[in-house]
Structure formats: structure tokens, C-alpha cells
Protein backbone atom coordinates (compact mmCIF):
# COMPACT_ATOMS: atom_id res chain seq x y z
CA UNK A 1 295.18 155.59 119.52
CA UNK A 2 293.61 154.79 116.35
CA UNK A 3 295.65 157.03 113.87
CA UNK A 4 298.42 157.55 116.29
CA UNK A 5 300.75 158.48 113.36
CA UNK A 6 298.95 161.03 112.00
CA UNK A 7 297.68 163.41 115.28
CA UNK A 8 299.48 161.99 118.09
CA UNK A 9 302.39 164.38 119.22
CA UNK A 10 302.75 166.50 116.10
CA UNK A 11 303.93 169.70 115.78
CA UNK A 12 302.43 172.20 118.86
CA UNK A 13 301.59 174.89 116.71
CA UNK A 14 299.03 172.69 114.92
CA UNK A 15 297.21 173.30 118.10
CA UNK A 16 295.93 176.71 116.52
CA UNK A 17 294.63 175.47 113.27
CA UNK A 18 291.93 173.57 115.23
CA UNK A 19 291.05 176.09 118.01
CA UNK A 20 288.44 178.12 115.77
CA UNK A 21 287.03 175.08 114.57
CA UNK A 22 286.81 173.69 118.37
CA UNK A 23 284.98 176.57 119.51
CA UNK A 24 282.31 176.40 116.74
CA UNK A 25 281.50 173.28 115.66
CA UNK A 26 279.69 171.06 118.64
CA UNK A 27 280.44 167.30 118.51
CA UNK A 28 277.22 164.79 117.63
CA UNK A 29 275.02 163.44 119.84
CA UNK A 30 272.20 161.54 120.30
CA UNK A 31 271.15 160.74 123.88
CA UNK A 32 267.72 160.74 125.96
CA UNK A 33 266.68 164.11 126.18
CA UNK A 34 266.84 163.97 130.18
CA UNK A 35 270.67 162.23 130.02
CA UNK A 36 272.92 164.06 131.73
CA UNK A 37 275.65 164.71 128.81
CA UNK A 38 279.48 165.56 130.28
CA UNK A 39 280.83 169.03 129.49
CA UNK A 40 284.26 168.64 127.28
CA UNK A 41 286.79 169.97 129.55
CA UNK A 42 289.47 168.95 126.85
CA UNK A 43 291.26 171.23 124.25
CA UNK A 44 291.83 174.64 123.92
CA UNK A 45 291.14 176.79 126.71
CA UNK A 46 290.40 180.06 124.24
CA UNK A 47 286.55 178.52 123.70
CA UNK A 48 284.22 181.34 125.63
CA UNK A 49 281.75 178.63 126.20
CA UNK A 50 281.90 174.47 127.39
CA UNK A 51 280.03 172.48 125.18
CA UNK A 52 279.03 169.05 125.28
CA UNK A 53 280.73 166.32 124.40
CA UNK A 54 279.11 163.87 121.38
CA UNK A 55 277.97 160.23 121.32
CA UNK A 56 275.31 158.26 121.57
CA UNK A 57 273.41 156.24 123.85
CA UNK A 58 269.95 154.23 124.57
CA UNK A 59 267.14 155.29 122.70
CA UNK A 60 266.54 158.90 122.28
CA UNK A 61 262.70 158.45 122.27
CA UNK A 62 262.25 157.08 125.59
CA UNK A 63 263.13 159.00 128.87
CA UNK A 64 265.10 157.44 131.74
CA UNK A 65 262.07 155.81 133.50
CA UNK A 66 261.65 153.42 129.94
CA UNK A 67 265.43 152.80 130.34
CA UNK A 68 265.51 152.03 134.01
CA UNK A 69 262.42 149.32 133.14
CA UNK A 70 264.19 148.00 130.14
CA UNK A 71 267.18 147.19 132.56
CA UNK A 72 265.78 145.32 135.19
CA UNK A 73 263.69 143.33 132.53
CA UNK A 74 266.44 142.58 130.68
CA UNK A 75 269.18 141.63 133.30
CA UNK A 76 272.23 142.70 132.39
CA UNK A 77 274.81 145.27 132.87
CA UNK A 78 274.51 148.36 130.28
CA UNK A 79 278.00 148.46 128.19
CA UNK A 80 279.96 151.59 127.27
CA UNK A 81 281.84 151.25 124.58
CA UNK A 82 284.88 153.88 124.33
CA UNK A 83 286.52 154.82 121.10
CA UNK A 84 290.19 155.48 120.02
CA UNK A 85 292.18 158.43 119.51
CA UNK A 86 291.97 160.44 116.21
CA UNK A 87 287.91 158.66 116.10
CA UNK A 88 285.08 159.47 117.40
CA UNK A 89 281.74 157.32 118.73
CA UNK A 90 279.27 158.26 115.72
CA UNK A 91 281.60 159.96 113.22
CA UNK A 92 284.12 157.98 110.35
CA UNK A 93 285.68 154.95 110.59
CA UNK A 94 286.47 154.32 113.64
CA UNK A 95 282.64 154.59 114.72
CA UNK A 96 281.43 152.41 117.17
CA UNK A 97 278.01 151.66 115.15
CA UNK A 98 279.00 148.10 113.71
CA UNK A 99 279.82 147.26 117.39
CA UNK A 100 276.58 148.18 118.61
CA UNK A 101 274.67 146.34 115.92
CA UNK A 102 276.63 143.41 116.56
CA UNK A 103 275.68 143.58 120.09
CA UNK A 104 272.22 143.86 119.16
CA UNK A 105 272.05 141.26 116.60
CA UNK A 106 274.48 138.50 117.86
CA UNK A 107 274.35 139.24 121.75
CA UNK A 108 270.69 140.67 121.58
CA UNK A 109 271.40 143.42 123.59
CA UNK A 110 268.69 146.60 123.99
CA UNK A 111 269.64 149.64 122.03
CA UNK A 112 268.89 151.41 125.40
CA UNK A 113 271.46 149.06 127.34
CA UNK A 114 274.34 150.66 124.33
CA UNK A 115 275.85 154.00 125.47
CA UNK A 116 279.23 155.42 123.81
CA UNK A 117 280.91 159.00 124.27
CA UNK A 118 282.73 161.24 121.59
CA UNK A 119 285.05 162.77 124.33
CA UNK A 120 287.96 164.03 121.86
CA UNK A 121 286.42 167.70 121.97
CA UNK A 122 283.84 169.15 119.92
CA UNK A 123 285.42 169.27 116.58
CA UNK A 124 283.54 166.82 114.63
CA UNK A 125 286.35 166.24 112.20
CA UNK A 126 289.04 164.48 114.51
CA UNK A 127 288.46 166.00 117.09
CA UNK A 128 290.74 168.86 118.52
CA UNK A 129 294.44 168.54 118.39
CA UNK A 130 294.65 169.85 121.67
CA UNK A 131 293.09 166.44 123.07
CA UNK A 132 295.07 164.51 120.77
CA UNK A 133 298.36 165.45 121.79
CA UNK A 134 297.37 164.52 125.05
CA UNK A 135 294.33 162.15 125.11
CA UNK A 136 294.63 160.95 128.27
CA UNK A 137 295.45 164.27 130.27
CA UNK A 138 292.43 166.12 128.60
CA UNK A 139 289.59 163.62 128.02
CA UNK A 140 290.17 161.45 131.53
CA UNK A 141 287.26 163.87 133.38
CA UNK A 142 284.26 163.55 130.53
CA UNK A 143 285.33 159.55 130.28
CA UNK A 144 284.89 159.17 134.04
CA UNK A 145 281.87 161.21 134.45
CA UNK A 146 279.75 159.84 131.79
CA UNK A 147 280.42 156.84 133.11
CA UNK A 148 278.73 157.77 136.34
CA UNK A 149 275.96 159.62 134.60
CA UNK A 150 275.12 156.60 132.88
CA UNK A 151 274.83 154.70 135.79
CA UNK A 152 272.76 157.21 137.71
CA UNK A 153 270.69 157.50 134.85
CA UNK A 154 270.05 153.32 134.46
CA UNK A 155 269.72 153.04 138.44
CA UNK A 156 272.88 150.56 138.35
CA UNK A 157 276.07 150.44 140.30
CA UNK A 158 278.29 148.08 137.63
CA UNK A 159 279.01 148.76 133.79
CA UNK A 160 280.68 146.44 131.16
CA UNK A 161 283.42 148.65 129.17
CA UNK A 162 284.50 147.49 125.58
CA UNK A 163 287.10 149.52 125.02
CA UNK A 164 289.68 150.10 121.74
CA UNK A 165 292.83 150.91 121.09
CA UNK A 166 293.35 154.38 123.21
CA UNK A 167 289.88 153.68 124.74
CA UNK A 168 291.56 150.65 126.65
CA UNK A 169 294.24 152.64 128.24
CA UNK A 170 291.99 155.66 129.09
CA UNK A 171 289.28 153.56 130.97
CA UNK A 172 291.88 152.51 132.62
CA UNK A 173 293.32 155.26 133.27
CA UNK A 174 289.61 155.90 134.81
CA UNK A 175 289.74 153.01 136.84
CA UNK A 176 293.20 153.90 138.11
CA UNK A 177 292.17 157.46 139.18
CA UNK A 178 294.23 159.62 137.03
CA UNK A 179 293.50 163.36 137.36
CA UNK A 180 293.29 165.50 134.62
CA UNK A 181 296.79 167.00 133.79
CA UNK A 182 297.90 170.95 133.26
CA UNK A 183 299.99 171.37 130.37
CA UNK A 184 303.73 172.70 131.01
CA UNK A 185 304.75 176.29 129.49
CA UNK A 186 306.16 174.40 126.39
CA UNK A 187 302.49 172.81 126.54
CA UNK A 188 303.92 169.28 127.63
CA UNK A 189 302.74 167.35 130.72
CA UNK A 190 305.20 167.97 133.75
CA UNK A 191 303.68 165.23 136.23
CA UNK A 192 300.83 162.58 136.43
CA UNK A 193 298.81 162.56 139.48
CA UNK A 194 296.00 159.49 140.04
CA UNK A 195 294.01 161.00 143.24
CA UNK A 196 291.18 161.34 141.53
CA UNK A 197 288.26 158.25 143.20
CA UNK A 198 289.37 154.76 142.03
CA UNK A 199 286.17 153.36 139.45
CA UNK A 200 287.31 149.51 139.98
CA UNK A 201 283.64 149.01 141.82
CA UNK A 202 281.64 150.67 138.23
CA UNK A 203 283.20 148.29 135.67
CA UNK A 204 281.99 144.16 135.32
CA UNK A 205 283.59 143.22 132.47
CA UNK A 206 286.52 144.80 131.03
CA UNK A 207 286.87 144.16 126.80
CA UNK A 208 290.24 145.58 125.79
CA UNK A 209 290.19 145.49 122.21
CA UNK A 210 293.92 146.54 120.40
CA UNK A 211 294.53 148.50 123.15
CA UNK A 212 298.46 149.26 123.95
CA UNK A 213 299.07 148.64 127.94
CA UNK A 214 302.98 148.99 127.79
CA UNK A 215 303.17 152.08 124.81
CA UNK A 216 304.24 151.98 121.45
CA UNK A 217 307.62 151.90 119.78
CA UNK A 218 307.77 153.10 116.71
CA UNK A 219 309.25 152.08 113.83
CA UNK A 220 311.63 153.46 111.60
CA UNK A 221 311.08 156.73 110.45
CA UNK A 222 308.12 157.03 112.80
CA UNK A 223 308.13 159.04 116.28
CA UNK A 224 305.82 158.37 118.51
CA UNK A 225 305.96 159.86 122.28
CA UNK A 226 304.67 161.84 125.21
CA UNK A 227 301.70 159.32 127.25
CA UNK A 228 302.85 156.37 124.80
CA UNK A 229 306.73 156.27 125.92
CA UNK A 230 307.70 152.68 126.92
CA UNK A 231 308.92 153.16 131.01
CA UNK A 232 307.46 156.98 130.86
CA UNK A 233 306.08 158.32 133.78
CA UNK A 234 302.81 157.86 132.39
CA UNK A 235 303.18 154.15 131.22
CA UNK A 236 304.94 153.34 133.87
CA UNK A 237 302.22 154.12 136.57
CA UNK A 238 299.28 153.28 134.33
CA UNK A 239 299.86 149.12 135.47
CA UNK A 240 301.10 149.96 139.25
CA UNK A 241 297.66 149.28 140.93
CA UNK A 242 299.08 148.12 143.97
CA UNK A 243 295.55 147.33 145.81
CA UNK A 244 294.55 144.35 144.88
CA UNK A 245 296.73 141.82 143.68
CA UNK A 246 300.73 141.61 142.39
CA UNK A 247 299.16 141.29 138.21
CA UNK A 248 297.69 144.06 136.26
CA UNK A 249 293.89 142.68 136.40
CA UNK A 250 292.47 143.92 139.76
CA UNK A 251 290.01 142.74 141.46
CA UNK A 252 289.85 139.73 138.96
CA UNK A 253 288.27 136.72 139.38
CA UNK A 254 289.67 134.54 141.95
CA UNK A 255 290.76 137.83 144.15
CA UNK A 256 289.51 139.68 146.15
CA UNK A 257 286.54 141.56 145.67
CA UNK A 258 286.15 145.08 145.02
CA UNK A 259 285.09 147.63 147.26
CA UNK A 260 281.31 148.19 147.65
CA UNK A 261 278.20 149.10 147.28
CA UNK A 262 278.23 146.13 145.20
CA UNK A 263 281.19 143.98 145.72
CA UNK A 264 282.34 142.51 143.13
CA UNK A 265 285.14 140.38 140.91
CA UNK A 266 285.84 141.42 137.63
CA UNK A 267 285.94 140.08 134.35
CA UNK A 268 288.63 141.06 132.05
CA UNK A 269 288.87 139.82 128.11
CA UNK A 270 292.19 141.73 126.07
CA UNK A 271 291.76 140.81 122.00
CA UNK A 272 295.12 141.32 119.82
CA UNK A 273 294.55 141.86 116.19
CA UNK A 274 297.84 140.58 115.39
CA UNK A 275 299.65 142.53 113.12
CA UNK A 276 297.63 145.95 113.64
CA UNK A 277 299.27 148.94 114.43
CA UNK A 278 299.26 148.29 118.40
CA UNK A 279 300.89 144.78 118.10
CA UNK A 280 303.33 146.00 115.68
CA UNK A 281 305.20 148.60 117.83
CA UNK A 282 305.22 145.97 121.64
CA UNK A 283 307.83 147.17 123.50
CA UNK A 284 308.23 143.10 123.79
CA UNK A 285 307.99 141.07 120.96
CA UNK A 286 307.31 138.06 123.36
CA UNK A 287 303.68 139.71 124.80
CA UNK A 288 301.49 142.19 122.73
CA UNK A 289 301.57 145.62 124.15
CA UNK A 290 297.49 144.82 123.74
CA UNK A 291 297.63 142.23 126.70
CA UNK A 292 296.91 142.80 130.29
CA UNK A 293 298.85 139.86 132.90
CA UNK A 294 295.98 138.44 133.95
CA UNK A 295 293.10 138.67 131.70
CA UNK A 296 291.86 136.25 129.06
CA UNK A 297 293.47 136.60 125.83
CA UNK A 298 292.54 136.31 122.16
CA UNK A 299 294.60 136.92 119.09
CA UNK A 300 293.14 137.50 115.94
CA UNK A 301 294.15 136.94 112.36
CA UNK A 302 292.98 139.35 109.68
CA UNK A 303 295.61 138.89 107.45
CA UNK A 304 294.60 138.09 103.75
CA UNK A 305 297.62 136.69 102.01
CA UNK A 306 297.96 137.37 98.48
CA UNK A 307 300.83 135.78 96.24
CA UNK A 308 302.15 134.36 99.52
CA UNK A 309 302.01 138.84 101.10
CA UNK A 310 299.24 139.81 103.47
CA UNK A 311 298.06 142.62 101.64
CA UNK A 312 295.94 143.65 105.11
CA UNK A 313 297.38 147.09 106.45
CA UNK A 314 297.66 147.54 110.17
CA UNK A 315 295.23 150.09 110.11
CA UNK A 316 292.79 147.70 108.83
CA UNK A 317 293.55 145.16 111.15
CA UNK A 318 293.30 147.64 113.80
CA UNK A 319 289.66 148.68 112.65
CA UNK A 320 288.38 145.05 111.73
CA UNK A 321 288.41 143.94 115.97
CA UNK A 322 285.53 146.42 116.51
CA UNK A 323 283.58 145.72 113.49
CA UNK A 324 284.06 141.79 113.70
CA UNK A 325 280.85 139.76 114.65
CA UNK A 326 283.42 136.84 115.94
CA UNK A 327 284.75 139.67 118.60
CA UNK A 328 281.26 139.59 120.04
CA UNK A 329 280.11 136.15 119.82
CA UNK A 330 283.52 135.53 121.67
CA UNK A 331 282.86 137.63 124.69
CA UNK A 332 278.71 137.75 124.78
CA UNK A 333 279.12 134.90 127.63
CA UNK A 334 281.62 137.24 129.98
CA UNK A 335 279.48 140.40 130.07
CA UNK A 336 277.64 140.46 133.51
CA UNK A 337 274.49 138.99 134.34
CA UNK A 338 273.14 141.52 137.05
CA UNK A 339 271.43 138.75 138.84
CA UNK A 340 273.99 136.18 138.86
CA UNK A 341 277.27 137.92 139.03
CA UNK A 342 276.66 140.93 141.10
């Protein structure tokens, strides 16, 4: 989601300037040379050969035995953090670096407990237009199953997810069990299926960070639509869990529990930078499009006022939440405790 305006939707034949570039250029990543690392199943379909998706994750010294010690001395559920759209886990601005050090140095977290994927295909630059058009459709498989590699690989049964801005809606997307989607002749998505296993059971703590539950509505002079359409079929479904509870935080604390092995109740934590480019286009100016019913809520301020203006963009807004120590130090005290929550 970050840089909606720029790749989301645009013009389909677009699509072929980055197929070349797909197909040759393989995404960054820097993983434990015995992790499992998800195919990208996103993009163009002319690449001869799947290649991996990017990212990062643990310490790339140590095998998974080291990592598997380090997580039962340590106690706590590994986090996955999950990029936007348009951005990538290791690569330009909206890098999820800043957030890991922060969770290192103000949550004192274990690099090898600190695993993020690049799932927006294997172009380095941004990414594939093909996924962007559709980032849910295309990048919901590689999301899911790293997810489940990581946990195989750490020996646990529950994640914490910090999530931004198109990362919120895809991991929840994950949760939901959306399917990946077949494009339409006139490469648009016909129909949404969510048949694919329900993940409420792998995630502890849910951090939605700028996220945009209830799509975007843009401006004047923008256009913004497909996945993102207020009361699409898509945005419509995405809050319709219907197994746990009449709100749109499953499974949350005071409810019932999820299903097993590990039953559980989960934490959920939405932060709003107010102003950014998700809070800007709400369908309803009364709740940010970047809160889930439900969930603890945080806005934050990053205006800087100037001669009585903010002179903050949206965009900067929208990248300060992951790169803000405060963010952290707010939610260090949710994440799961192994021992004591699970």
C-alpha cells in the first residue's frame, strides 16, 4: 500500500515493461542457509523459472538448531514483520531495518527471533507490476507459507505479525484464508475465494501499523481501485470472519479461543499515523480506515507545523510509524510471552 498512487492499478500494459526485469533480476535475501525460502508465485507467468522470494531473517551464520535454542532461552514468540506495497523488506524506504533495530535495541529482541519477506516478486526495484496491481491475489501464497516455514523452522506453533500499510490487510487476508486469485481475460480479478486453511491459531499478537481495513477513497484527481474499493467484493469479505465473534478481532481476548494445537486468544494493537496517506482517504471520516473494531488503538501525530502549516507529507507520515522507536516501546508489553500466554 505504501505508494499506492504511483503502482497500484495503473495502466495494464505497464505489466510488460517489468516482465524482463522480473525474470532476471532475483529479489535479496538473507536467511539461514537451511531456511526454507517460499517460491514467488506472483507476477508474470512468462518467467521460465520460480525464483525465490527476498527478505531477511535470524542470523544467517547460525543454522536452525542455534535458532531453535535461542527461542526457548529467550521466551518469546519470533515476529514477522510484513512490508507494504510498492516496498520491499531490505530494499528503499520502506525497509523494515529501522523496525528491526528498534526491536533489538528498545524491546531487546534476538536478531534470530526477526524474520521479514520481500514477497512483491523478484524485481528488486519495486517489485513487479504484475503483483502490484494485484497485491493481494498474487503474493497471498509466499505470505502464508513463509509464515509456516518460519515456524517449522523455530519449532513454534504461534508468531507475532507487525504488519504495515498493505502488509496489514494481506496477513489478514492470510488469516482469513484467501486463495490466490486468476486474473480475468482483461487481466482483472473475476471472484475472491477464502478456502484456503484459516492461520488464526499461527498469529499472537497482531500490530497493524497504517494499514487500510475498509479501502481507500481517493481524492480528487486521484483513482484508486480494484482490491482497495470501499464495499468491493474484496473489501467487503476481507472483515466477514464469521467464526468467532460479531467484531473484526477474532479470537481476541476475552473470546473464545482459537483452534488448537495451541489454543489461544489473540492480541491485536492497530496504530493510525494520522494524516498519512491511509487515514487520509477513510471511507469514514468518523473511524480511520487503519482501525480494526476491536483492537487497541493508537493515533499518532507526526505533523511538524510550520508558520501555523504541517509541512509533513502523508507519505512521510506513512513511513515514520515503522521507523518510530515510540511505535515499539508502545507495543513491546503485548507481544507474546511463550510461557505465559500460550
Amino acid at each position: 500500500m505504501s505508494e499506492f498512487a504511483r503502482y497500484f492499478n495503473g495502466p495494464l500494459e505497464q505489466k510488460a515493461l517489468s516482465w524482463e526485469l522480473c525474470c532476471s533480476q532475483r529479489a535479496r535475501g538473507d536467511f539461514p542457509r537451511d531456511f526454507r525460502v517460499p517460491l514467488d508465485q506472483g507476477g508474470p507467468p512468462s518467467c521460465p523459472l520460480p525464483v525465490s522470494i527476498g527478505g531477511f531473517g535470524g542470523d544467517p551464520c547460525k543454522l536452525r538448531s542455534d535458532h531453535r535454542a535461542k527461542v526457548r532461552s529467550v521466551g518469546k514468540a519470533p515476529i514477522i514483520l510484513i512490508h507494504g506495497n510498492g516496498g520491499s523488506a531490505d530494499v528503499g524506504r520502506w525497509a523494515m531495518f529501522e523496525l528491526r533495530a528498534n526491536l533489538i535495541g528498545q524491546a531487546k529482541y534476538p536478531r534470530e527471533l526477526i524474520w521479514a519477506p520481500s514477497y512483491l516478486g523478484n524485481n528488486i526495484s519495486f517489485g513487479g507490476i504484475p503483483d502490484l496491481n494485484f497485491p493481494h491475489a498474487h503474493n497471498v501464497d509466499e505470505v502464508r507459507e513463509f509464515i509456516d516455514n518460519v515456524c517449522e523452522y523455530l519449532d513454534v506453533e504461534v508468531v507475532d505479525i507487525i504488519a504495515h500499510s498493505l502488509g496489514c490487510t494481506l496477513a489478514y487476508s492470510v488469516f482469513r484464508g484467501l486463495s490466490k486469485q486468476i486474473e480475468g481475460p482483461n487481466s482483472e480479478i473475476t471472484s475472491w475465494s477464502w478456502a484456503e486453511p484459516k492461520k488464526w491459531h499461527r498469529v499472537g499478537t497482531f500490530i497493524a501499523l497504517a494499514g487500510a481495513f475498509r479501502g481507500l477513497v481517493p481524492l480528487p484527481g486521484e483513482s484508486i481501485a480494484g482490491e482497495w474499493t470501499p464495499g468491493g467484493e474484496f473489501m467487503s469479505e476481507l472483515l466477514a470472519e464469521d467464526l468467532a465473534g460479531d467484531d473484526e478481532t477474532p479470537y481476541g481476548q476475552g473470546k473464545a479461543k482459537t483452534p488448537g494445537p495451541l489454543a489461544h486468544n489473540i492480541t491485536y494493537f492497530c496504530g493510525v499515523a494520522k494524516g498519512d496517506y491511509s487515514d487520509n482517504r477513510s471511507p469514514d471520516t468518523r473511524r480511520s480506515t487503519s482501525m480494526l473494531e476491536g483492537a487497541v488503538s493508537k493515533v499518532y501525530n507526526y505533523a511538524r507545523i510550520v508558520n501555523g502549516k504541517d509541512v509533513t507529507t502523508e507519505w512521510e507520515k506513512h513511513e515514520r510509524i515503522i521507523k518510530d522507536p515510540v511505535v515499539v516501546q508502545d507495543v513491546k508489553a503485548l507481544l507474546t510471552d511463550l510461557c505465559a500466554d500460550i
